[in-house]
PDB file of N, CA and C in Angstrom:
ATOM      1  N   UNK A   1       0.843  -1.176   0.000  1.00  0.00           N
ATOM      2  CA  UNK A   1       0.000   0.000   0.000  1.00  0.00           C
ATOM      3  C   UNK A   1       0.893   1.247   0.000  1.00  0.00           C
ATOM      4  N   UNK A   2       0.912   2.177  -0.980  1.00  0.00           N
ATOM      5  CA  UNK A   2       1.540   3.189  -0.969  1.00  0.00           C
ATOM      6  C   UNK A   2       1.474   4.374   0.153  1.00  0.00           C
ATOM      7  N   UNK A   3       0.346   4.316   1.101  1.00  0.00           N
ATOM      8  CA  UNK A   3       0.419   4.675   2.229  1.00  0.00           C
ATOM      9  C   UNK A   3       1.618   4.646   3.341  1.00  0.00           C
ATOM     10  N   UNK A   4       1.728   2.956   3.217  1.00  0.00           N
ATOM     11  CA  UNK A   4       2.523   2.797   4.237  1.00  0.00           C
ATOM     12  C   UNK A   4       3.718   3.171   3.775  1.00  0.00           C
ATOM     13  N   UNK A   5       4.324   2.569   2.742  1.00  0.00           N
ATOM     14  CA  UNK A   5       5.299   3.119   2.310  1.00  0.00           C
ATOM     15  C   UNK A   5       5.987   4.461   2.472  1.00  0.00           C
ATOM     16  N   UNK A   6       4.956   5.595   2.080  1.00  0.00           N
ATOM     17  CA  UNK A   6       5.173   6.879   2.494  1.00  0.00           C
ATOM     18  C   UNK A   6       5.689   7.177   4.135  1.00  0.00           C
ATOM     19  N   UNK A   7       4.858   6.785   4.800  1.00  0.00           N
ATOM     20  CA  UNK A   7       5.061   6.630   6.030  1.00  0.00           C
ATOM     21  C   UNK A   7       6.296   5.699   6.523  1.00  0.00           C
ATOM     22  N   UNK A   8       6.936   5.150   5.845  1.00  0.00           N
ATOM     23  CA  UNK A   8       8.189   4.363   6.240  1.00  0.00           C
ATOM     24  C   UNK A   8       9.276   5.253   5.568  1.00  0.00           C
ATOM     25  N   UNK A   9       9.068   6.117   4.372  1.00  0.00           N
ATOM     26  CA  UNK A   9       9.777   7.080   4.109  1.00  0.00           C
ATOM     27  C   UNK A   9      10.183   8.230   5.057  1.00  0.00           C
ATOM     28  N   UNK A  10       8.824   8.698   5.594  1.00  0.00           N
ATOM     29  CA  UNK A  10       8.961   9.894   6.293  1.00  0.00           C
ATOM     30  C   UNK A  10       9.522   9.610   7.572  1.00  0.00           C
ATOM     31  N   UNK A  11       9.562   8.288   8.145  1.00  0.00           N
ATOM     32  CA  UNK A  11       9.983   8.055   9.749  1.00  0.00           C
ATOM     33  C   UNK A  11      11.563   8.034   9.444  1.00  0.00           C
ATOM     34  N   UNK A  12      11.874   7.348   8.224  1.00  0.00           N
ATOM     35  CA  UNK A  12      12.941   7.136   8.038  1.00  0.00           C
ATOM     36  C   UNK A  12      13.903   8.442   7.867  1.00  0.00           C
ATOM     37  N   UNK A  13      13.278   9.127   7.313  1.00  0.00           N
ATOM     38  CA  UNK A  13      13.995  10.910   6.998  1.00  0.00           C
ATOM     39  C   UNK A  13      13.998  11.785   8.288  1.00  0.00           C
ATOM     40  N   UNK A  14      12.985  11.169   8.993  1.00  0.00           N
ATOM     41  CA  UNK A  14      12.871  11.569  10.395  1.00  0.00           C
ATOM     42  C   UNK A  14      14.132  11.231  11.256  1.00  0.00           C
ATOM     43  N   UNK A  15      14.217   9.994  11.471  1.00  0.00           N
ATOM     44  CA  UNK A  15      15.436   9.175  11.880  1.00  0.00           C
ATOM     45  C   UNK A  15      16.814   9.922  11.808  1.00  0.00           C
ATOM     46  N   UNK A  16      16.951   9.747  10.586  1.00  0.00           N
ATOM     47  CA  UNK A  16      18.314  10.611   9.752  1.00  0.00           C
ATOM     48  C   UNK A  16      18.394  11.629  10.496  1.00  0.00           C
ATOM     49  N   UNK A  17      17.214  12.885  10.652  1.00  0.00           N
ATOM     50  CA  UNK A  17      17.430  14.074  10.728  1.00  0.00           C
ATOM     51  C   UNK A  17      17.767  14.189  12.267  1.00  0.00           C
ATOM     52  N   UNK A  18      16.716  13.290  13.551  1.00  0.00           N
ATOM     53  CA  UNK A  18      17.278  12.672  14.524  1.00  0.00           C
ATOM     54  C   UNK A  18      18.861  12.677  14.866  1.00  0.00           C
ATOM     55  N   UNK A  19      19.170  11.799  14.026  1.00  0.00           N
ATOM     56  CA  UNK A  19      20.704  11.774  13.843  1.00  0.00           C
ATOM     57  C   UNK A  19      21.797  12.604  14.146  1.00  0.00           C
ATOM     58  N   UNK A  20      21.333  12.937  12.913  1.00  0.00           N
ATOM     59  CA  UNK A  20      22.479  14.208  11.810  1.00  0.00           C
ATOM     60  C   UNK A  20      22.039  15.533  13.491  1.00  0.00           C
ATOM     61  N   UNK A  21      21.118  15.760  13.846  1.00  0.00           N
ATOM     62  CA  UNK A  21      20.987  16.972  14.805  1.00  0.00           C
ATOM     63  C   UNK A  21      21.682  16.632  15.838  1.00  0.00           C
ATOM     64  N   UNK A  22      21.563  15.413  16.835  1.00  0.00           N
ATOM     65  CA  UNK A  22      22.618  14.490  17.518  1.00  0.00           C
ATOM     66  C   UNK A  22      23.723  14.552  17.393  1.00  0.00           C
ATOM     67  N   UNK A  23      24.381  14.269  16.260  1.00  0.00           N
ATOM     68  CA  UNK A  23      25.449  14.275  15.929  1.00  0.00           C
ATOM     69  C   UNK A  23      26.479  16.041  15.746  1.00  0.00           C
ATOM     70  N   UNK A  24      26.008  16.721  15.639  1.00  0.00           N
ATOM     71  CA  UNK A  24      25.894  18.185  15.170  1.00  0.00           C
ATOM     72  C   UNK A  24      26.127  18.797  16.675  1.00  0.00           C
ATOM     73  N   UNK A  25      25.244  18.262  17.686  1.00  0.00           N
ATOM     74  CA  UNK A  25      25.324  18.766  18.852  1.00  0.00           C
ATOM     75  C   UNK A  25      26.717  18.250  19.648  1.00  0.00           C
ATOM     76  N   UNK A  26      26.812  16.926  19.180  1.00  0.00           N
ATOM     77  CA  UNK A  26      27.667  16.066  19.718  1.00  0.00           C
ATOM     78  C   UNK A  26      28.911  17.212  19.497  1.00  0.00           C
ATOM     79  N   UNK A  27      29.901  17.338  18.118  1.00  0.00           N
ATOM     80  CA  UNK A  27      30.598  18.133  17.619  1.00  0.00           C
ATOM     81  C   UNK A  27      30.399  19.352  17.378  1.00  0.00           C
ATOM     82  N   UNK A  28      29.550  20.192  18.327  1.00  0.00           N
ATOM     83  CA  UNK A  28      29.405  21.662  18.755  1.00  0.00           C
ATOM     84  C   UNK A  28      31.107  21.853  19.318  1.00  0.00           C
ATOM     85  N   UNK A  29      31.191  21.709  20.003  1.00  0.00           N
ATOM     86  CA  UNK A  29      32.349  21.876  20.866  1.00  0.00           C
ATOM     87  C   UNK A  29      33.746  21.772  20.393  1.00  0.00           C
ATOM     88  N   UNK A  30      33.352  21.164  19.214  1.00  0.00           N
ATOM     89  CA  UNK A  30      34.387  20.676  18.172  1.00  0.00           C
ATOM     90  C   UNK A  30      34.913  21.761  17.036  1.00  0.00           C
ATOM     91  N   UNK A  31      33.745  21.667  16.500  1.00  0.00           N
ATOM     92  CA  UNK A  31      33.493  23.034  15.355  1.00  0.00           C
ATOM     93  C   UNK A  31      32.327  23.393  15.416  1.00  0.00           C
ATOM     94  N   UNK A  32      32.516  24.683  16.086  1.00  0.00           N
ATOM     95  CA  UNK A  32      31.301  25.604  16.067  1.00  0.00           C
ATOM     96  C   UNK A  32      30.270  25.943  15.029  1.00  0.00           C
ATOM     97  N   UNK A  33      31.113  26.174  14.024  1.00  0.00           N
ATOM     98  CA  UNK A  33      30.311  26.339  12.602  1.00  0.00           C
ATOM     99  C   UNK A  33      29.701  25.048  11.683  1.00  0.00           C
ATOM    100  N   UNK A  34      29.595  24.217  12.512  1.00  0.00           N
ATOM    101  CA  UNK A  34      29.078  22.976  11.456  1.00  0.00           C
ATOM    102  C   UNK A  34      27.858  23.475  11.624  1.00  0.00           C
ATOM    103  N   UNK A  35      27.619  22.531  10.521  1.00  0.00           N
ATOM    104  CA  UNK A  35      25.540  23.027  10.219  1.00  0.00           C
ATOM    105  C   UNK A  35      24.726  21.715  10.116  1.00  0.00           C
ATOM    106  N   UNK A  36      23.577  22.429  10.262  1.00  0.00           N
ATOM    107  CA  UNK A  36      22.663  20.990  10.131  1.00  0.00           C
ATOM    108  C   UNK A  36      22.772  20.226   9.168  1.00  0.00           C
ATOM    109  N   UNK A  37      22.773  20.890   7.834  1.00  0.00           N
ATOM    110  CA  UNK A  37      23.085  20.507   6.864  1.00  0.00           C
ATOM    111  C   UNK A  37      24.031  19.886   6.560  1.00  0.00           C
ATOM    112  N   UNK A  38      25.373  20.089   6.969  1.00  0.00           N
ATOM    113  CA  UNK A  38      26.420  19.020   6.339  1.00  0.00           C
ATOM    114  C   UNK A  38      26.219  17.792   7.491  1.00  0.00           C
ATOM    115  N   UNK A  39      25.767  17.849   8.557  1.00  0.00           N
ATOM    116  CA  UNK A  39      25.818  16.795   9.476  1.00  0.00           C
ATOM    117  C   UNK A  39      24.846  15.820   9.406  1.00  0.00           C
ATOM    118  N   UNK A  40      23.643  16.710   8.370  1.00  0.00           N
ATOM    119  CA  UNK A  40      22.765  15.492   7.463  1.00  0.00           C
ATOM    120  C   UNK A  40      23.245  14.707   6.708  1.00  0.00           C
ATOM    121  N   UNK A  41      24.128  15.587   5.603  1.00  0.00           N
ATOM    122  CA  UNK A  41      24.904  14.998   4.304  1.00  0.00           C
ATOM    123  C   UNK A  41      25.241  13.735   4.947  1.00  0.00           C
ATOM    124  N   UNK A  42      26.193  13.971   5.903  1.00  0.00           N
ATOM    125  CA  UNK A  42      26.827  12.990   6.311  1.00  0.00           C
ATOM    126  C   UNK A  42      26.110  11.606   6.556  1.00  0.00           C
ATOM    127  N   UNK A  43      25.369  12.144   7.406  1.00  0.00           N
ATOM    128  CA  UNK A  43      24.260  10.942   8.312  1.00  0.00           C
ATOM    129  C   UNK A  43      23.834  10.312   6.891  1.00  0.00           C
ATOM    130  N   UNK A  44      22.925  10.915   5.433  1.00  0.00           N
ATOM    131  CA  UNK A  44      22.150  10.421   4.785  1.00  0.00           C
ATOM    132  C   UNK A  44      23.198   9.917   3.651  1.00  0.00           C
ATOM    133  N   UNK A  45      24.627  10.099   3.730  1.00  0.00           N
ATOM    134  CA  UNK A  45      25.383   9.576   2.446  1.00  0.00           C
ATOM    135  C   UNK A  45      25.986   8.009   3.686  1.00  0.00           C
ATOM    136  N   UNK A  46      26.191   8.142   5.026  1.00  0.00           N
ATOM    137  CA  UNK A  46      26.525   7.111   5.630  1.00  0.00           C
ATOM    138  C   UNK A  46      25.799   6.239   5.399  1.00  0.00           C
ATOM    139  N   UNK A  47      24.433   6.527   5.968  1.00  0.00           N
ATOM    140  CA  UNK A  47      23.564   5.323   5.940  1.00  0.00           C
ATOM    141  C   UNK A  47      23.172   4.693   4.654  1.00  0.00           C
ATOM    142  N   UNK A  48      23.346   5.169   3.446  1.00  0.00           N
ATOM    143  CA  UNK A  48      23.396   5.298   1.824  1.00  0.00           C
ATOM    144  C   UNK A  48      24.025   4.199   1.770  1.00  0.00           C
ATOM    145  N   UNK A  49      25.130   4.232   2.117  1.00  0.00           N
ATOM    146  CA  UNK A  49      26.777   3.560   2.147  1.00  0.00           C
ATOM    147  C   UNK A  49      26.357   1.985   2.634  1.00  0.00           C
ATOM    148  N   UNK A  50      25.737   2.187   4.011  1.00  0.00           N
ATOM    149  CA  UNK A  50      25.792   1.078   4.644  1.00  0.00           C
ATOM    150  C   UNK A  50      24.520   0.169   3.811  1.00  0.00           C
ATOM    151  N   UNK A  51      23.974   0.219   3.037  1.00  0.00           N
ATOM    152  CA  UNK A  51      23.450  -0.610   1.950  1.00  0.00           C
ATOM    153  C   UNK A  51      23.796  -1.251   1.013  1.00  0.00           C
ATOM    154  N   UNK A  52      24.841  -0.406   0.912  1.00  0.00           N
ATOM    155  CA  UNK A  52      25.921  -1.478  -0.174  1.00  0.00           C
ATOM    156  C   UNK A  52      26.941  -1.735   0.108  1.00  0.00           C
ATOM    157  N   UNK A  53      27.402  -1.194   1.614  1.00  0.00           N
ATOM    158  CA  UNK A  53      28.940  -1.432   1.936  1.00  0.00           C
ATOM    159  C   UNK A  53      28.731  -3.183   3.046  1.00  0.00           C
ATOM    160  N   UNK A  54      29.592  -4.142   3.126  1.00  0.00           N
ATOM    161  CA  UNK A  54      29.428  -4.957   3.975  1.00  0.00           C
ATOM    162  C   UNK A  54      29.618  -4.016   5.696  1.00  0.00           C
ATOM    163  N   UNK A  55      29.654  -5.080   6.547  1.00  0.00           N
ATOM    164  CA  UNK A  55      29.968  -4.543   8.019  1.00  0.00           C
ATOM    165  C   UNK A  55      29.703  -3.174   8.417  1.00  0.00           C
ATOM    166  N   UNK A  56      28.710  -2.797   7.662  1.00  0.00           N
ATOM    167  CA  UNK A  56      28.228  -1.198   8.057  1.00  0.00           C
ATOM    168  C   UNK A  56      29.547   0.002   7.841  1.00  0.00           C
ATOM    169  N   UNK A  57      29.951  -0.467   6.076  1.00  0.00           N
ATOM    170  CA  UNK A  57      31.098   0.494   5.914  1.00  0.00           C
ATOM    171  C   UNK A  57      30.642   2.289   6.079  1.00  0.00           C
ATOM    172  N   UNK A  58      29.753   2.027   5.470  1.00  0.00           N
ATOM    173  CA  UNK A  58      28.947   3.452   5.378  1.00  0.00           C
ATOM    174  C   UNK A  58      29.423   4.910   7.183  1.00  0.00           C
ATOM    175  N   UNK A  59      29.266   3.331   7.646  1.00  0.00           N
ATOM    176  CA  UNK A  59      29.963   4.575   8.852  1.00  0.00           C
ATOM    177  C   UNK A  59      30.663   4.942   9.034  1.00  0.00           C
ATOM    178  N   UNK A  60      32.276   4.572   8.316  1.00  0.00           N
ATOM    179  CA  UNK A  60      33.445   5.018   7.954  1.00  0.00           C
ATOM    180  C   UNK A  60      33.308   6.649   6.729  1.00  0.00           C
ATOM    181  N   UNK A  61      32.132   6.510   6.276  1.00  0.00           N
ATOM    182  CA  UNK A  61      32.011   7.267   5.087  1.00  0.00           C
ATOM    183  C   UNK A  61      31.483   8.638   5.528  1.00  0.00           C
ATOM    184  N   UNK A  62      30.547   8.300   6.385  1.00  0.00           N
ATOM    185  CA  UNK A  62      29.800   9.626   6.913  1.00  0.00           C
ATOM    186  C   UNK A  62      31.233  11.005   7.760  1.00  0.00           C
ATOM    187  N   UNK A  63      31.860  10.216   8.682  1.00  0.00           N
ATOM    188  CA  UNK A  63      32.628  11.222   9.287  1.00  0.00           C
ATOM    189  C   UNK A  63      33.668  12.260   7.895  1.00  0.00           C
ATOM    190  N   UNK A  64      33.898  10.905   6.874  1.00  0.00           N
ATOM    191  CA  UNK A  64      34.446  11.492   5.344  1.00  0.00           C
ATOM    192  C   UNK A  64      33.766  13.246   5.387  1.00  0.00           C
ATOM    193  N   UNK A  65      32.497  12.933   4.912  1.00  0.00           N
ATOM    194  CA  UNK A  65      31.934  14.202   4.155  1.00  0.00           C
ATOM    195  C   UNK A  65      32.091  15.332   4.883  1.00  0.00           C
ATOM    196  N   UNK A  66      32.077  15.009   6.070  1.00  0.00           N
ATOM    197  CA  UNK A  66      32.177  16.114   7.169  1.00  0.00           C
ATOM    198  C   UNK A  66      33.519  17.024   7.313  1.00  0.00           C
ATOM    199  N   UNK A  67      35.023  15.751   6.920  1.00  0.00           N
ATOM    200  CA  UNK A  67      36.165  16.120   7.002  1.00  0.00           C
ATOM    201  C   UNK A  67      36.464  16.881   5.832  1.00  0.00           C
ATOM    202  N   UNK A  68      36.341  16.025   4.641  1.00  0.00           N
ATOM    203  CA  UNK A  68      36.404  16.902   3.418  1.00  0.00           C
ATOM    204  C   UNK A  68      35.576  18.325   3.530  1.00  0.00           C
ATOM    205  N   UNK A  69      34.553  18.762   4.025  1.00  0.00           N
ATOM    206  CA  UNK A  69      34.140  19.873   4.236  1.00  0.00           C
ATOM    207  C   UNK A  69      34.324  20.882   4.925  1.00  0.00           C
ATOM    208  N   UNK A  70      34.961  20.345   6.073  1.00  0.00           N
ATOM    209  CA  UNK A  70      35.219  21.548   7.392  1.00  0.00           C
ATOM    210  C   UNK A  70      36.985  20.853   7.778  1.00  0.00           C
ATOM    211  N   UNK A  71      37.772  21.577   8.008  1.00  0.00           N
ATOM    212  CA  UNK A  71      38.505  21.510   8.854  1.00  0.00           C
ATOM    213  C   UNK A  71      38.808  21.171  10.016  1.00  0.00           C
ATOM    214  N   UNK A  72      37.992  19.634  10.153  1.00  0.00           N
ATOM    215  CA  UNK A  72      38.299  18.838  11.176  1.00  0.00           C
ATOM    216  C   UNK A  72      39.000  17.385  10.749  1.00  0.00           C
ATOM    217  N   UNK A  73      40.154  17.325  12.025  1.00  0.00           N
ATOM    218  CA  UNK A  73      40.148  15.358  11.299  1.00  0.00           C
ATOM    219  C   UNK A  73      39.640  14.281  11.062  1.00  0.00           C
ATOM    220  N   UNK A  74      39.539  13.751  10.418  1.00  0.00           N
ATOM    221  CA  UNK A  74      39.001  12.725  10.045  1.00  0.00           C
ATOM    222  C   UNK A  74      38.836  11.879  11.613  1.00  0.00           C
ATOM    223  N   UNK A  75      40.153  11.531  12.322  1.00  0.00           N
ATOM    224  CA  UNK A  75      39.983  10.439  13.323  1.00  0.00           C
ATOM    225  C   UNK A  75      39.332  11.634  14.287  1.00  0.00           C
ATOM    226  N   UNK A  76      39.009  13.074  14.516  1.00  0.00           N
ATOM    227  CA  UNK A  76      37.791  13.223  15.465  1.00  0.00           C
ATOM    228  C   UNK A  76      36.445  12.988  15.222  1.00  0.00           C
ATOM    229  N   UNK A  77      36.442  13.024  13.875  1.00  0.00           N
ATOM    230  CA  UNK A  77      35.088  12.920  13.294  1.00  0.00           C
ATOM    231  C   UNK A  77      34.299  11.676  13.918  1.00  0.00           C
ATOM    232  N   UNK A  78      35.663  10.452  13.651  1.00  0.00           N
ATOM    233  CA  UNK A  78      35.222   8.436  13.902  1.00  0.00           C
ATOM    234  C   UNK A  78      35.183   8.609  15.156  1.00  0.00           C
ATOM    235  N   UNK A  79      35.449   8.777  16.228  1.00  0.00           N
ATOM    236  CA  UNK A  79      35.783   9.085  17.531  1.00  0.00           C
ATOM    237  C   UNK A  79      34.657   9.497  17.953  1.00  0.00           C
ATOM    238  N   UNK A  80      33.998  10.611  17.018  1.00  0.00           N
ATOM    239  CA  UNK A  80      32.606  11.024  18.172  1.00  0.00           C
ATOM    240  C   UNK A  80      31.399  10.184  17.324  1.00  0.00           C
ATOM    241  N   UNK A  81      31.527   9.449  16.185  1.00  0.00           N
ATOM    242  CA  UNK A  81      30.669   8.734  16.007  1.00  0.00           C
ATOM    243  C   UNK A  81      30.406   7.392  16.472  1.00  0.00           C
ATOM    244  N   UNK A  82      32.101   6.950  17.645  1.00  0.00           N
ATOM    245  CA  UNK A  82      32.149   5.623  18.019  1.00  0.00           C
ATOM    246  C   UNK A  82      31.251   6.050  19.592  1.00  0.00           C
ATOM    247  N   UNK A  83      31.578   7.020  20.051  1.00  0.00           N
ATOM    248  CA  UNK A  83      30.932   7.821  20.829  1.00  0.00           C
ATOM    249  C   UNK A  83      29.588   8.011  21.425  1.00  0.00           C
ATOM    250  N   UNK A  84      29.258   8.295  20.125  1.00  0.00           N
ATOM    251  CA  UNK A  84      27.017   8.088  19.336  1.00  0.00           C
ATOM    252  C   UNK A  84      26.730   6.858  19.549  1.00  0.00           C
ATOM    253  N   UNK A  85      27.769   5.501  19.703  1.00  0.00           N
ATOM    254  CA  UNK A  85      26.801   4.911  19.118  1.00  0.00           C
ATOM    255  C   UNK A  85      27.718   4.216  20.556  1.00  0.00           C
ATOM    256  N   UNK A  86      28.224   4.475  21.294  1.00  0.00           N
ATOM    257  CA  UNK A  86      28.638   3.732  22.569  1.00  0.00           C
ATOM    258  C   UNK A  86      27.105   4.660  23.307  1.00  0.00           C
ATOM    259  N   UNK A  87      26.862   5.743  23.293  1.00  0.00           N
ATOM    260  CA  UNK A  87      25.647   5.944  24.253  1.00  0.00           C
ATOM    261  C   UNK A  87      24.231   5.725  23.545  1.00  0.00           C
ATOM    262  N   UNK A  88      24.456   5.014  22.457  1.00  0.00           N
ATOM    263  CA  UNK A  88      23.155   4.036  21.967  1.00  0.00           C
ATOM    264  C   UNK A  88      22.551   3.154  22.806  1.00  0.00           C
TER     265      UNK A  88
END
């Protein structure tokens, strides 16, 4: 039913955005100037990733977009996402 569907779309974009705001807050302290927006990119090209990557590569990928974009390292980026998901 295309209903539900929709509705598994929207929880799911929900989720992400969940995320990506989580994550954003997490690395406030880090870099001030990150935005919601790239901390979505991230979240929605990670989880992208982890569909076609084995062992949930995708999460290696997300802290990527963030580094290539802002002037942070790469290993703080993995660090506060091992972080996210230790207070999971």
């Amino acid at each position: 039913h295309p209903g539900w569907l929709a509705l598994a779309i929207a929880l799911m974009l929900l989720d992400y955005a969940l995320q990506a705001w989580r994550w954003a807050v997490l690395l406030k302290p880090v870099d001030p100037g990150l935005t919601f927006r790239l901390a979505w990119a991230g979240t929605a090209v990670g989880w992208a990733f982890n569909t076609l990557l084995p062992l949930r590569g995708g999460n290696f990928l997300r802290p990527a977009v963030v580094a290539i974009r802002r002037d942070i390292p790469y290993t703080t980026l993995l660090f506060s996402t091992v972080a996210e998901y230790v207070y999971d």
